[in-house]
Protein backbone atom coordinates (compact mmCIF):
# COMPACT_ATOMS: atom_id res chain seq x y z
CA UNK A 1 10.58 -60.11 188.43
CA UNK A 2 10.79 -62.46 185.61
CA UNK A 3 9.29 -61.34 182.48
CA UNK A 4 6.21 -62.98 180.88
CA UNK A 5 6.60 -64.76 177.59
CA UNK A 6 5.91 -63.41 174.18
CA UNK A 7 2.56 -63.91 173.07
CA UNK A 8 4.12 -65.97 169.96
CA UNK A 9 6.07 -67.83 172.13
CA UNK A 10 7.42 -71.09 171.28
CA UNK A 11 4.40 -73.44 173.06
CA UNK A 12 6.91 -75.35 174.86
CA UNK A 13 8.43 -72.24 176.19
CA UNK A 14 4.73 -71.45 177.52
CA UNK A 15 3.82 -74.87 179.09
CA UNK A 16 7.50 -75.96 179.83
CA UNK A 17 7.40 -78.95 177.73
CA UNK A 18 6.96 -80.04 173.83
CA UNK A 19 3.43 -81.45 173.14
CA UNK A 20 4.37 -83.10 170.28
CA UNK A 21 6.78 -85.48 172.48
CA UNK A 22 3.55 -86.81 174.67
CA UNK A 23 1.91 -87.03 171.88
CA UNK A 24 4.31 -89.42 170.16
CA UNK A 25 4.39 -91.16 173.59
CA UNK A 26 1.02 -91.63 173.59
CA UNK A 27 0.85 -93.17 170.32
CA UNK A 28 3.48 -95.31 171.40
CA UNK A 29 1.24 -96.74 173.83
CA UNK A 30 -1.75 -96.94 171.53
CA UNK A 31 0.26 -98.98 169.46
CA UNK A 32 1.34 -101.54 172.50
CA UNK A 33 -2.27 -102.19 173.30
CA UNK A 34 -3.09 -105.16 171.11
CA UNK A 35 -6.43 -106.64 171.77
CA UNK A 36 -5.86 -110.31 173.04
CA UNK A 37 -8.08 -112.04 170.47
CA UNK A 38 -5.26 -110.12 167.58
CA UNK A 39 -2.13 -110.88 170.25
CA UNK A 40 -2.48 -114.51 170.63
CA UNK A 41 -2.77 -115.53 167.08
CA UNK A 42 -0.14 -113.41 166.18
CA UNK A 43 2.47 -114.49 167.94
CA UNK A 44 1.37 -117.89 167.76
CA UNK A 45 2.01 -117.18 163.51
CA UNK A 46 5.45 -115.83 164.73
CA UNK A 47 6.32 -119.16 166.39
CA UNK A 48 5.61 -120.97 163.65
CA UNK A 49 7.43 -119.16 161.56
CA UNK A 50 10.67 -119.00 163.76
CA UNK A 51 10.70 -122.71 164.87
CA UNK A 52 11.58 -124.34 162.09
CA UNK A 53 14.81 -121.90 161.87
CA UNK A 54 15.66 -122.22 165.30
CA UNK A 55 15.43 -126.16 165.51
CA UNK A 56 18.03 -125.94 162.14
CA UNK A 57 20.23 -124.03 164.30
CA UNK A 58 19.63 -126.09 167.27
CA UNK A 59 20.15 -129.58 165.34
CA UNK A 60 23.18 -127.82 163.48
CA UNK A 61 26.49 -130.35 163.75
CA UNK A 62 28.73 -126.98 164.52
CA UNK A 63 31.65 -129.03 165.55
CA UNK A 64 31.66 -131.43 162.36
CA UNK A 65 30.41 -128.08 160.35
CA UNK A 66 33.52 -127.46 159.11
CA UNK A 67 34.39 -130.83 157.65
CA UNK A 68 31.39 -131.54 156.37
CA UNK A 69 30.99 -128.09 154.04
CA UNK A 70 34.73 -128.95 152.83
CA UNK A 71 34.14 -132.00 151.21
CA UNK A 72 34.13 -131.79 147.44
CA UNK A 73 30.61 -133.21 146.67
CA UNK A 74 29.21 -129.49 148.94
CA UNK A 75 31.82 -127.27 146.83
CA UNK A 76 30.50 -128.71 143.80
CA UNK A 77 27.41 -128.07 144.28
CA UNK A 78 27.73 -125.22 145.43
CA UNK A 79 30.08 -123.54 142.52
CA UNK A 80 27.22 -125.00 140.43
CA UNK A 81 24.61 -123.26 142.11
CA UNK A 82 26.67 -120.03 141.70
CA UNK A 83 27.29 -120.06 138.39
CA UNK A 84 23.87 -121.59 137.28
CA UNK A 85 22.03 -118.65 139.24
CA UNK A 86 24.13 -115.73 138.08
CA UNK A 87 23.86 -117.39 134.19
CA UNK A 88 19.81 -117.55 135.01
CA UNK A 89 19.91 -114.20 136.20
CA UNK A 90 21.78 -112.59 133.21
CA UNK A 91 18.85 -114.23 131.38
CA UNK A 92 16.23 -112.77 133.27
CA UNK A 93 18.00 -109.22 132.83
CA UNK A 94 18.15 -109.32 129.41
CA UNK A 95 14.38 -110.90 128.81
CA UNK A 96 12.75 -109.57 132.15
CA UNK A 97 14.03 -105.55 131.61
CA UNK A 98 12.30 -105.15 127.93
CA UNK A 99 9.23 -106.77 129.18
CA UNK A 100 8.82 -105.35 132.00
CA UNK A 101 8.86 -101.78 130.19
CA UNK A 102 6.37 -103.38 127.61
CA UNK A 103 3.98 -103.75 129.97
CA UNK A 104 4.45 -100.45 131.83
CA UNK A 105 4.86 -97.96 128.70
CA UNK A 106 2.92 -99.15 126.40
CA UNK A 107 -1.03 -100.21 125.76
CA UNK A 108 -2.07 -102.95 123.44
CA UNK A 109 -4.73 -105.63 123.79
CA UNK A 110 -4.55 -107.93 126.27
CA UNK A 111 -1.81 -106.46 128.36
CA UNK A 112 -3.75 -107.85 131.58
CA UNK A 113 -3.90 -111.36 129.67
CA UNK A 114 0.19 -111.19 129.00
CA UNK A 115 0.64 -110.13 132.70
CA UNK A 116 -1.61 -112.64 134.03
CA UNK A 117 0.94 -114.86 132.36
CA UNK A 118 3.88 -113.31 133.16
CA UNK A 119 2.96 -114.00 137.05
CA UNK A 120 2.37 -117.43 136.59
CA UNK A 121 5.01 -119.23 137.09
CA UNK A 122 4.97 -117.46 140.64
CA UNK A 123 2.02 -119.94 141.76
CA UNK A 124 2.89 -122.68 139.40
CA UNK A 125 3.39 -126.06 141.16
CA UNK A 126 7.62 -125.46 140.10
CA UNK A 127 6.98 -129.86 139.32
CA UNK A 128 4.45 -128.44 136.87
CA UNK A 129 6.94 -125.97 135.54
CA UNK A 130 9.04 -128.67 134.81
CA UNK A 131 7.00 -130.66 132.79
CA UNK A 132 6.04 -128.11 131.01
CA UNK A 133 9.35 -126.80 130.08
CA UNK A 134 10.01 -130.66 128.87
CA UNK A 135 6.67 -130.53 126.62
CA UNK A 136 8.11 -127.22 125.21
CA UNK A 137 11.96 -127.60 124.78
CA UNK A 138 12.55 -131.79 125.19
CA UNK A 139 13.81 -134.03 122.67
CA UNK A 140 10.14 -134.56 121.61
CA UNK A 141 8.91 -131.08 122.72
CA UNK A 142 7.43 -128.72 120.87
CA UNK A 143 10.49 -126.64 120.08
CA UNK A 144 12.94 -128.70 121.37
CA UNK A 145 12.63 -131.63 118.73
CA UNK A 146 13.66 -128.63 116.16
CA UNK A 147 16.36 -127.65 118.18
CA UNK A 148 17.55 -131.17 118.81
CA UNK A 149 16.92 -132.13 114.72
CA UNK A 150 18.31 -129.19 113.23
CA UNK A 151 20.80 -127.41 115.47
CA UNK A 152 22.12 -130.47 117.86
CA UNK A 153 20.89 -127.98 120.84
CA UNK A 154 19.59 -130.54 123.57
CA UNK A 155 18.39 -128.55 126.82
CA UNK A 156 17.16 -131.21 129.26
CA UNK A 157 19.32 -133.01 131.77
CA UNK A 158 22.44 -130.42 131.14
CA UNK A 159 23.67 -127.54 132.80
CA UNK A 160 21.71 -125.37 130.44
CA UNK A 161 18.41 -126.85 131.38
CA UNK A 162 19.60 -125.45 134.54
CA UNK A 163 19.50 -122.19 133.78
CA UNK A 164 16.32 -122.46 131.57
CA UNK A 165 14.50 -124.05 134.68
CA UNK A 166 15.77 -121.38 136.86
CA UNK A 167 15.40 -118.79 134.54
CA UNK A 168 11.41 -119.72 134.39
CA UNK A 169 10.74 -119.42 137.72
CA UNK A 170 12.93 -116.50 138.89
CA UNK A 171 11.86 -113.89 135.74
CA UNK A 172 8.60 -112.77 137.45
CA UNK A 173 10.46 -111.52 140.17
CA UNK A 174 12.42 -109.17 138.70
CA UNK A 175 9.39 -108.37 135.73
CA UNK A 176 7.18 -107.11 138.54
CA UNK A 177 9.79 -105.16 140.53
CA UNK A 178 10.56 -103.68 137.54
CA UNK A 179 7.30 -102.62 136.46
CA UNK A 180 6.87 -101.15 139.72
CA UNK A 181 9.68 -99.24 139.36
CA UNK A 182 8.84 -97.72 135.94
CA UNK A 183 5.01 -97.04 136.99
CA UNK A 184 6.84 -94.68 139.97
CA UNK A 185 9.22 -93.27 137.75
CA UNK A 186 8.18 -89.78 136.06
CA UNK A 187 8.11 -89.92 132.45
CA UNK A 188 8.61 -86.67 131.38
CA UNK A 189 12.15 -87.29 131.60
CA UNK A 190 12.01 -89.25 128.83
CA UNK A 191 9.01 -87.13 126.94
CA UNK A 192 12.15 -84.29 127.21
CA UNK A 193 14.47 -86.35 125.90
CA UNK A 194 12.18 -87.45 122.81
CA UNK A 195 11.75 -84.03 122.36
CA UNK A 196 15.25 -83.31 121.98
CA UNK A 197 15.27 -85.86 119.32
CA UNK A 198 16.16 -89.37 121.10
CA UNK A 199 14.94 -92.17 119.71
CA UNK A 200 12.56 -94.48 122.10
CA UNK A 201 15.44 -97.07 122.53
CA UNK A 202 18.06 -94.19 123.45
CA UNK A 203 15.61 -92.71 125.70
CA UNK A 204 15.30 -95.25 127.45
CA UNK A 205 18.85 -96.52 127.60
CA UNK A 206 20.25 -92.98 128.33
CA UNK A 207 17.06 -91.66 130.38
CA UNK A 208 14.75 -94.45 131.83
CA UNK A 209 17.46 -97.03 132.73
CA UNK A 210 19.90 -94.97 135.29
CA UNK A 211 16.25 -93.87 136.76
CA UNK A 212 14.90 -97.45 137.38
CA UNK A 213 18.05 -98.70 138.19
CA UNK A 214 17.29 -99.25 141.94
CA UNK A 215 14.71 -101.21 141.09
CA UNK A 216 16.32 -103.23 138.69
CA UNK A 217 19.06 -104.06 141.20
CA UNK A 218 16.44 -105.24 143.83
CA UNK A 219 14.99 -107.50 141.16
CA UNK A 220 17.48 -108.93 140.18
CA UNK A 221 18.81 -109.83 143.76
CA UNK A 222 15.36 -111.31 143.94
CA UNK A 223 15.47 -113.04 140.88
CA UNK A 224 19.13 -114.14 141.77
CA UNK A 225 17.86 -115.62 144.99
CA UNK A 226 15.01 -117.13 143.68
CA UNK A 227 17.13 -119.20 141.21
CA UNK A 228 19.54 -120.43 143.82
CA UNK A 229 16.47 -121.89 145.54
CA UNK A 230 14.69 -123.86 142.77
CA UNK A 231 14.41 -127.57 143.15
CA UNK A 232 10.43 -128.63 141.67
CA UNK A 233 11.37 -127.38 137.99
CA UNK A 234 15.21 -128.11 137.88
CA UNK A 235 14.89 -131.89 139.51
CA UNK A 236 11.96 -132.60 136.66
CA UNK A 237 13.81 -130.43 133.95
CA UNK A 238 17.10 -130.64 134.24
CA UNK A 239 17.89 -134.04 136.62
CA UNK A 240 19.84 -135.00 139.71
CA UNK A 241 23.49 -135.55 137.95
CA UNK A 242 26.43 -134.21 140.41
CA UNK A 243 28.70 -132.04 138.83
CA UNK A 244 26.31 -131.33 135.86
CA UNK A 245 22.79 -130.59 137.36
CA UNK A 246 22.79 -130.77 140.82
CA UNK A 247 22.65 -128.00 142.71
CA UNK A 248 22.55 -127.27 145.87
CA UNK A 249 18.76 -127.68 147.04
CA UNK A 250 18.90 -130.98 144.91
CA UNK A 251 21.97 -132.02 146.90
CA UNK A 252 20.25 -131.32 150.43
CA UNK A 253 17.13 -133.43 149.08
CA UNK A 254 19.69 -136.69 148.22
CA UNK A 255 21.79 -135.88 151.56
CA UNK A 256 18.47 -135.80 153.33
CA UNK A 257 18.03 -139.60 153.08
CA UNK A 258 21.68 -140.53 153.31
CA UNK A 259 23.18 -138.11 155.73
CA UNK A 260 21.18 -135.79 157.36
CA UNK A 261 23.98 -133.87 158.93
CA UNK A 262 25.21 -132.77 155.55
CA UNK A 263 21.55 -132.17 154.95
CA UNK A 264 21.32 -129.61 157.63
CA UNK A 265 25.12 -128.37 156.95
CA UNK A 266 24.06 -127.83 152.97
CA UNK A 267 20.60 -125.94 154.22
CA UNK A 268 22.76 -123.65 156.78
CA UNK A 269 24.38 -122.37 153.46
CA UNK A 270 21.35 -121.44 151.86
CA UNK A 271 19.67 -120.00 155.29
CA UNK A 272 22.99 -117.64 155.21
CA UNK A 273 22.19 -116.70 151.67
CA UNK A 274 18.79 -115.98 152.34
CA UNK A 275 19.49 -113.85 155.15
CA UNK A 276 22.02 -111.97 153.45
CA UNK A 277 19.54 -111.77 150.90
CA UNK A 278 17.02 -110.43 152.79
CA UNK A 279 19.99 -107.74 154.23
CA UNK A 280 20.90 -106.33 151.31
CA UNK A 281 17.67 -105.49 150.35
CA UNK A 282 15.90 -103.91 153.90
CA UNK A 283 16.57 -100.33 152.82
CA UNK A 284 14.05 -100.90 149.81
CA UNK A 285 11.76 -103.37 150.72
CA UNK A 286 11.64 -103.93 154.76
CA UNK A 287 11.89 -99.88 155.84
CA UNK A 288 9.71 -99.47 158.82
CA UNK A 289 6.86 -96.44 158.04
């Protein structure tokens, strides 16, 4: 005779089975019903988003690929690219970090004003951008005829301006990952450490900075990636000189209208960055609930 369960027998020992399971199941299939009227436009938003990708691939010129990425005007561009992003980055780093905690820690008037503006330049026209930064820091700007006059700095049209124009638009990414981070981030660690007698500054370099430091990784990939990309704001800023200003999304735009296999050879490069991009930062930003 086989014995009868427990009364506080495990459930599925009673019924043979693990509820939880069809209920997981059964939520799976919730989740596959998509009303038609939601279905349709969806994926019709997917295709337009995948197209354009696909026909790059498809239009690639993989057998002349190689060639064409080895010729020195590509490597050029592309070392300049490199450099000029990493250099805008740095900048961002040092500038973004401090403001970013500003705006987190701290209360003063018009912190919503001086974030508004912080965000800008992420739906600025990057053209507009550009002129702007010429008004400010050009030979006739508004602190660029001081430079210019009394310290022989001259920003536009160099490799600086560059890194200025990238600089602009890439430093709101990292300010508002940033903030994020340190509005997460417990701050009793660093209420201890004043405590203990740590000044504000070493508090934060010794207590606040390993903490956010995910965060500040993620925006500066952003940031990083961002900068790589610019073309509005460096083109107006900065110019379309090979070896001094162009980079690489200025050197698809002029290949574009001469020879539009190195066009689509240059934008493989920067689809691959993008994607590996987007890679290194799924575990933060594109985990699945």
């Amino acid at each position: 005779m086989t014995p009868s369960p427990a009364p506080d027998a495990p459930v599925e020992t009673l019924t043979g089975h693990r509820p939880w399971r069809r209920h997981v199941r059964g939520r799976s299939r919730v989740r596959a019903q998509a009303p038609l009227a939601l279905l349709v436009p969806a994926l019709v938003g997917l295709v337009f988003l995948v197209l354009p990708l696909a026909a790059l691939l498809v239009r690639a010129p993989w057998r002349t690929l190689p060639s064409q990425l080895s010729s020195a005007g590509v490597w050029q561009a592309l070392r300049l690219s490199l450099v000029t992003a990493t250099a805008a980055t740095a900048v961002v780093l040092v500038l973004g970090v401090p403001l970013a905690w500003l705006l987190a820690r701290t209360s003063f008037p018009g912190r919503r004003f001086v974030r508004a503006l912080v965000t800008l330049p992420l739906v600025l026209p990057p053209v507009v951008g550009g002129v702007a930064l010429l008004l400010a820091l050009g030979r006739n700007g508004v602190v660029g005829r001081w430079l210019d006059s009394d310290f022989g700095i001259t920003l536009p049209f160099t490799t600086a301006g560059v890194v200025v124009a990238e600089a602009f638009v890439a430093m709101p990414f990292l300010v508002i990952s940033v903030e994020g981070t340190l509005r997460a981030a417990d701050s009793r660690y660093e209420e201890a450490a004043a405590t203990l007698g740590a000044s504000r500054f070493t508090a934060f370099r010794r207590v606040t900075l390993p903490l956010i430091a995910p965060g500040v990784a993620a925006g500066a990939v952003l940031a990083w990636a961002r900068a790589l990309g610019e073309f509005g704001a460096t083109i107006t800023f900065a110019g379309n000189f090979p070896g001094r200003t162009q980079t690489m999304p200025l050197a698809v735009y002029l290949a574009l209208q001469d020879d539009p296999a190195a066009a689509i050879a240059l934008s493989l490069v920067l689809l691959a960055v993008s994607i590996a991009v987007l890679a290194g930062l799924r575990d933060r930003w594109m985990a699945a609930p």
